[in-house]
Structure formats: structure tokens, C-alpha cells
Protein backbone atom coordinates (compact mmCIF):
# COMPACT_ATOMS: atom_id res chain seq x y z
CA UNK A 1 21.08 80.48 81.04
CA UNK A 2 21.10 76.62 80.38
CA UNK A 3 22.46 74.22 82.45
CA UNK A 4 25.18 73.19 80.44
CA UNK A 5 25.92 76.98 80.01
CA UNK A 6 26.11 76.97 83.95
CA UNK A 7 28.41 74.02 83.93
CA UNK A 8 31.04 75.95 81.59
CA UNK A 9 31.01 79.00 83.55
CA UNK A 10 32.17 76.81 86.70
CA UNK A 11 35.08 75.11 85.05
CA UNK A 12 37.86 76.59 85.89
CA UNK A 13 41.68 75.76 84.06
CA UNK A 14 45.07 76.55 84.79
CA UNK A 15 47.12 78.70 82.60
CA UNK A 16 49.61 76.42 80.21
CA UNK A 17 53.37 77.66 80.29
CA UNK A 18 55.69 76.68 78.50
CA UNK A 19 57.95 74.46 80.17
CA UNK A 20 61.82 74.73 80.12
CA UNK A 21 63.62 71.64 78.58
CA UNK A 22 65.96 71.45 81.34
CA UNK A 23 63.65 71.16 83.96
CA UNK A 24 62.02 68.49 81.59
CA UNK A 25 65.71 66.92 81.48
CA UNK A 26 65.81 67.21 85.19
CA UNK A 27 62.15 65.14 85.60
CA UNK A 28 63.49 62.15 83.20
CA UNK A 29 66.96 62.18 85.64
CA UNK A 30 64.55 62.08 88.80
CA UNK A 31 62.46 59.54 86.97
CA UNK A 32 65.30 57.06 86.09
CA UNK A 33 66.68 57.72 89.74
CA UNK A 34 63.50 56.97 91.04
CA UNK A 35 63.30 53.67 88.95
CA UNK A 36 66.32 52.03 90.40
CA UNK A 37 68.37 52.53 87.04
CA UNK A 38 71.15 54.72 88.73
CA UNK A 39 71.18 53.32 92.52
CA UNK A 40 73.01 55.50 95.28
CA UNK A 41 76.85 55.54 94.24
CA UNK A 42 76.39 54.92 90.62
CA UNK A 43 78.01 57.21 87.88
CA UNK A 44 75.27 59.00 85.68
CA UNK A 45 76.12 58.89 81.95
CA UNK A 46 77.75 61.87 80.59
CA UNK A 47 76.75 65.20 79.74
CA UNK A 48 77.06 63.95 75.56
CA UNK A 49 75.56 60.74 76.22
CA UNK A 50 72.55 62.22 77.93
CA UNK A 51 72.35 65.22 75.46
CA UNK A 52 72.30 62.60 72.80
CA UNK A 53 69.96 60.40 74.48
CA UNK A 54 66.96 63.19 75.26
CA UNK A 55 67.95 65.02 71.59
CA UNK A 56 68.62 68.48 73.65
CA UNK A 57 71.60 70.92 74.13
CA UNK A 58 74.60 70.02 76.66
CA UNK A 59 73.46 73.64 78.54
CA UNK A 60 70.13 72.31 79.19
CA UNK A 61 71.82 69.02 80.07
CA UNK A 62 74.41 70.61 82.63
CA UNK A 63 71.48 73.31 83.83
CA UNK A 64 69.41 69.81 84.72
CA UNK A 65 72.59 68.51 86.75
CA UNK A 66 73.33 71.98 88.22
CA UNK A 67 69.60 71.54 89.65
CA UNK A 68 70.01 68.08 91.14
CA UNK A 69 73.59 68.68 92.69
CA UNK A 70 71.44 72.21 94.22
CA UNK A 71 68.99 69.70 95.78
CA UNK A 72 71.46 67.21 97.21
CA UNK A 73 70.12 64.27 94.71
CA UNK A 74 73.56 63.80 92.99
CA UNK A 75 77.13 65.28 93.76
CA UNK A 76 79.94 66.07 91.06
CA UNK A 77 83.40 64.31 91.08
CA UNK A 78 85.89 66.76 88.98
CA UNK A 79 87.20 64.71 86.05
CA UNK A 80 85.16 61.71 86.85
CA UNK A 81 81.66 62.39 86.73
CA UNK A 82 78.56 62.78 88.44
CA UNK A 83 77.17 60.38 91.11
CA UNK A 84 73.84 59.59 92.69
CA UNK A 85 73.36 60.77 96.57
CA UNK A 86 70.08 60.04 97.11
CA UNK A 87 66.89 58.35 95.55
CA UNK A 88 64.35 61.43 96.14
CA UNK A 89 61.19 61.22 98.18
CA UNK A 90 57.73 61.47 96.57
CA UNK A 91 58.00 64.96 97.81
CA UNK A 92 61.55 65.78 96.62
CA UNK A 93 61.16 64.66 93.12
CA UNK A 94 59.68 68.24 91.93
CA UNK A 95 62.52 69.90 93.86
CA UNK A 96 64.93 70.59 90.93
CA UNK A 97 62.35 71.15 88.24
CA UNK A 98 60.45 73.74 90.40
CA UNK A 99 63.80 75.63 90.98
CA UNK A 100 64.91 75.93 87.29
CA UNK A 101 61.12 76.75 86.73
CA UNK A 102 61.61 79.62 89.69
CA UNK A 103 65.05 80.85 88.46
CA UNK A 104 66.38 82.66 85.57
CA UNK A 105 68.02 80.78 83.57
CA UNK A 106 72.00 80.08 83.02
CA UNK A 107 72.19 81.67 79.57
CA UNK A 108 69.79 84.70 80.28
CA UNK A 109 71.67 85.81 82.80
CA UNK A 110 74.85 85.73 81.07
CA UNK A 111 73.56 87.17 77.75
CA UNK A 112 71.89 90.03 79.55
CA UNK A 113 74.76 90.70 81.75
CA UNK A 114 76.54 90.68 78.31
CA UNK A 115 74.82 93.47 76.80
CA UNK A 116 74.29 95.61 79.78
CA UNK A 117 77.84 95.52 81.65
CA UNK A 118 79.93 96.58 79.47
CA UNK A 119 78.85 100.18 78.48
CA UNK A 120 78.36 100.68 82.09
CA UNK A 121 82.69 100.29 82.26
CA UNK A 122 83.18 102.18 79.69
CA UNK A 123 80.79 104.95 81.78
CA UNK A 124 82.79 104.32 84.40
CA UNK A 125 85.92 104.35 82.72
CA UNK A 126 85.28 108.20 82.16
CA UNK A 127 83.25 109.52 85.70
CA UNK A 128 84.89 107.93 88.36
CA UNK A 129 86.65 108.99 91.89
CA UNK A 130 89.86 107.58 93.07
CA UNK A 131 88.48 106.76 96.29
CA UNK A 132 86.15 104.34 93.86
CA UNK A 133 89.08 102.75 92.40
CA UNK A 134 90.78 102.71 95.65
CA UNK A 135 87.26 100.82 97.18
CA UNK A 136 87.26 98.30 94.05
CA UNK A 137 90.87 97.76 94.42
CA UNK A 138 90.50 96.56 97.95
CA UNK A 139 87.67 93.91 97.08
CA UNK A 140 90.38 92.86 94.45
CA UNK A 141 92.92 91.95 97.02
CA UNK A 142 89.89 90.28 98.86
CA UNK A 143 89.08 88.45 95.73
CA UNK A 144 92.79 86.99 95.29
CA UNK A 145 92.76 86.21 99.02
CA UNK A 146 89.59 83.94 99.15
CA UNK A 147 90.87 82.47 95.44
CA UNK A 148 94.06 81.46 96.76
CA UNK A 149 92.37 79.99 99.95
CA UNK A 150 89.73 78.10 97.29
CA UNK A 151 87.29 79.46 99.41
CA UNK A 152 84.26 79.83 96.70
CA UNK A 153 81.40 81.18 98.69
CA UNK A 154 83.50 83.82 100.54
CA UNK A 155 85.21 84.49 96.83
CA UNK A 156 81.85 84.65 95.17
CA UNK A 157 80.30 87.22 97.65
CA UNK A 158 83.70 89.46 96.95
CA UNK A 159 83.02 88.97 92.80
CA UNK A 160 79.43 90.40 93.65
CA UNK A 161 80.63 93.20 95.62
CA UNK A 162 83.09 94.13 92.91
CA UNK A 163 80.08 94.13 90.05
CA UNK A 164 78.02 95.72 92.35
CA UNK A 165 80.80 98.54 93.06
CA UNK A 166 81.52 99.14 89.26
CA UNK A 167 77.60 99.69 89.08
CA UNK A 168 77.32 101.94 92.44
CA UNK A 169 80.36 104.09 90.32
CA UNK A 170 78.12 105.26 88.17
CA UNK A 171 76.05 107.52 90.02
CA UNK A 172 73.18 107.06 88.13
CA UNK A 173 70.01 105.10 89.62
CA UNK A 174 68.36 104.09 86.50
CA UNK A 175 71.32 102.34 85.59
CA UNK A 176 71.82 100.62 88.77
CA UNK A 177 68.06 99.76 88.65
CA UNK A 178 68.70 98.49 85.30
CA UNK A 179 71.79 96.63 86.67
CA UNK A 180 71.68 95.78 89.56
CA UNK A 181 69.39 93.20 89.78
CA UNK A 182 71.54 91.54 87.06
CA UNK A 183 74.54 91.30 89.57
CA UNK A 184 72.17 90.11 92.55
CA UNK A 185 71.34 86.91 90.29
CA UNK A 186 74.32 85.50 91.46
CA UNK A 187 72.64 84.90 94.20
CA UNK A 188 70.46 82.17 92.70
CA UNK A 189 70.75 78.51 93.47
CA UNK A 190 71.86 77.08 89.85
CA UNK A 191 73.75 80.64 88.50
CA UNK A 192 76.39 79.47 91.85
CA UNK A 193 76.15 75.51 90.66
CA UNK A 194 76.87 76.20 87.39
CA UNK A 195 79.56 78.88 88.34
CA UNK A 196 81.59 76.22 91.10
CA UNK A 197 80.90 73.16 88.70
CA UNK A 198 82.30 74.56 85.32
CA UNK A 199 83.67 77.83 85.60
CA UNK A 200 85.43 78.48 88.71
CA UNK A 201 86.28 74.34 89.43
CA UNK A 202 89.65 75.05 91.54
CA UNK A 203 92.25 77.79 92.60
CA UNK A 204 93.86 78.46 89.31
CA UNK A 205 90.64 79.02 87.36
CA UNK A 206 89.48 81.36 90.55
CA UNK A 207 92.93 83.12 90.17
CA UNK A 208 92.02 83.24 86.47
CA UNK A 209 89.15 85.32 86.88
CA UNK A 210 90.59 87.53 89.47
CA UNK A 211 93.12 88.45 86.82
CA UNK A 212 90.10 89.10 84.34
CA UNK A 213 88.47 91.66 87.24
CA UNK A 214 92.13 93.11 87.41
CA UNK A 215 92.49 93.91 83.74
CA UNK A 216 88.75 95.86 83.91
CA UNK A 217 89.61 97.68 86.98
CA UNK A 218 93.02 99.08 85.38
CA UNK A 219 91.04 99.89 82.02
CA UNK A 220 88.28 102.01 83.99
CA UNK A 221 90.83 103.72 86.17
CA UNK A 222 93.59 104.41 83.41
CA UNK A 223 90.00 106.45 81.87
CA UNK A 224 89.78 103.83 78.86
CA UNK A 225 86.18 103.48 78.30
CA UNK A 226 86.59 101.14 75.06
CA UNK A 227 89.36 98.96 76.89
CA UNK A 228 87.02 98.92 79.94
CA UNK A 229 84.10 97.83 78.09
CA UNK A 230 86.13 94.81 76.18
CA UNK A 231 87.55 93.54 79.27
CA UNK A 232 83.95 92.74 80.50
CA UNK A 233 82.92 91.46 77.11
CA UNK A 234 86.06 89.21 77.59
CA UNK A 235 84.70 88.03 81.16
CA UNK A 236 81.25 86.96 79.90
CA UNK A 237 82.46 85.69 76.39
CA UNK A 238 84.92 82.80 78.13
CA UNK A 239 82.00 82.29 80.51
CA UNK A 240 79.40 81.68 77.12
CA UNK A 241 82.15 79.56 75.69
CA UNK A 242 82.64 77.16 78.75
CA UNK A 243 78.84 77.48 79.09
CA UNK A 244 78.33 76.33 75.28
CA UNK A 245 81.20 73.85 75.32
């Protein structure tokens, strides 16, 4: 073996992944922070202007700011804007990029929720107990409670219990291994920024939803398995729309 055959064999290289634009979106934000051309207080430019600006989609644009609002670098002001917080440290500046790198993304979640909720209503919708229904109609009344108060975390742990109850109906453990790690992605940092910021801003469109949860509870227990599964199309459609808007 040669020497420069010995030198090869030593070199060792990361893997190259491809990266997601929004965490790219997210580095040029941090970046331009960084640089002094959005001090504390100031207003960024808006979700068009920067989707213009960087030639990518609005989604990646509001997944980017979903990241940066997680990480306490900007906040959101409903019908004004968004605002610088903070200028990050030299060790805070990978903070939002790493955690839409870590997480699944807005859109996946949603699309694969999409595909895989809705025959498991219309499942439901035909082998189901009453003491189910009776269990999913109490984490309703929880639901409206916490909406009405505009208390989102408590609200969003009820919505998660309800999904997760309407999968535990089933009876069936390869669907709820199929399914159930859907519903625990709400846990994730940007699914619940994206979900306060744009889909569930204030009381009414929290009261909104709960209506939307009512109408595929009464479809599963009135034994309506088509009606069942188009209510939950219905929930994840308006959520694509307001994603795509």
C-alpha cells in the first residue's frame, strides 16, 4: 500500500444532506439580524416581501419565522407583523435551523395526517362503544372550555387527547402504531408555532375548530363512516389552505 493510498484511507467525510429551504431561510433571517439590519424592536418585512426576496414559498417563509419566534429571536404582533427580540449569540444563531432540521416538517405532518385520519373515522364510525363517545364527548366540553378561556396550551393538549381517543377507538394496534405517532407530532416545537400563529390566532378561530371536532364526533357516533371521514378531511383541508395561503 502506497503512501498516498494510506493518506485516502484516513480521510474521513461527513455525509451531505440535503438541506431544507426553510432552515436556509431561517440562516439568512439570523444573518441579517446578526448584521444590525433589523435591530431589537424593528418590524421584519413581510411574509411576500421575504418570499419574493429569497425566490421561495410563503410556507417555507412562515416555517423560518415559526422557528425564530420558537427560539425567542423574534415575537409576532397579530395584524402588524413580526418584530426582533433579540440579536442571537454566536451560539444561538444555529438554534432555529437545527430545530426545523430536527423536526418534521409543517406540511408533512399535515399531508400525512391527511391521508391516514380519515379512514380511521370512518372505522370508527362503524366499531365504536358509547362509553367511547361518551369519553370523546367530555374532552369536547374540555376543548370549548379552554377555547373560550383562550387558553392555547391547555386547549392544545385537549385537541391531542381527542385525536388520540378517536385512534385508541379503534382497537387495533397497528393502526394506532401507524397513527399515533402522527397525533404526538403536535408535540413539536414549530407544528404548535405554526398552529398559535396562523391557525388557531384567538378565541373565535379556537371555537372554530372545536365546532370542526364536534361535527366528526356526531358523524362517528350517528355510525356514518363516509360523513366521519369528510369531516376530518375538512379539518386538515382548511388547515392546508391557511398553511398555503
Amino acid at each position: 500500500m502506497t503512501d498516498q493510498t494510506k493518506r485516502n484511507d484516513s480521510v474521513s467525510f461527513e455525509k451531505v444532506r440535503p438541506r431544507r429551504v426553510s432552515a436556509v431561510a431561517a440562516e439568512q433571517l439570523i444573518a441579517a439580524i446578526k448584521a444590525g439590519m433589523f435591530p431589537v424592536g424593528s418590524k421584519l418585512p413581510s411574509e411576500f416581501e421575504l418570499a419574493e426576496q429569497m425566490g421561495v414559498s410563503r410556507p417555507s417563509i412562515r416555517e423560518a419565522l415559526s422557528a425564530l419566534q420558537a427560539v425567542g429571536l423574534i415575537t409576532s404582533r397579530p395584524g402588524s407583523g413580526n418584530y426582533v427580540l433579540k440579536v442571537p449569540s454566536s451560539d444561538e444563531e444555529q438554534d432555529a435551523p437545527h430545530l426545523i432540521e430536527s423536526e418534521a416538517g409543517c406540511l408533512e405532518v399535515m399531508e400525512a395526517r391527511s391521508v391516514l385520519e380519515p379512514p380511521v373515522a370512518a372505522y370508527v364510525a362503524l366499531n365504536h362503544s358509547p362509553e367511547e363517545i361518551a369519553t370523546l364527548r367530555k374532552i369536547l366540553i374540555q376543548m370549548r372550555r379552554e377555547a373560550q378561556q383562550g387558553d392555547f396550551a391547555s386547549y392544545f393538549e385537549a385537541d391531542k387527547a381527542f385525536h388520540r381517543g378517536l385512534v385508541d377507538a379503534a382497537h387495533n394496534h397497528l393502526i394506532s402504531e401507524a397513527v399515533i405517532p402522527l397525533v404526538e407530532t403536535m408535540d413539536q416545537t414549530l407544528y404548535r408555532e405554526f398552529t398559535h400563529h396562523y391557525y388557531l390566532k384567538n378565541v373565535s378561530d379556537l371555537e372554530q375548530v372545536v365546532d370542526v371536532h364536534c361535527d366528526i364526533l356526531n358523524a362517528v357516533a350517528a355510525g356514518d363512516p363516509q360523513l366521519a371521514a369528510e369531516k376530518v378531511e375538512e379539518h386538515w383541508r382548511r388547515m392546508r389552505e391557511i398553511w398555503e395561503a
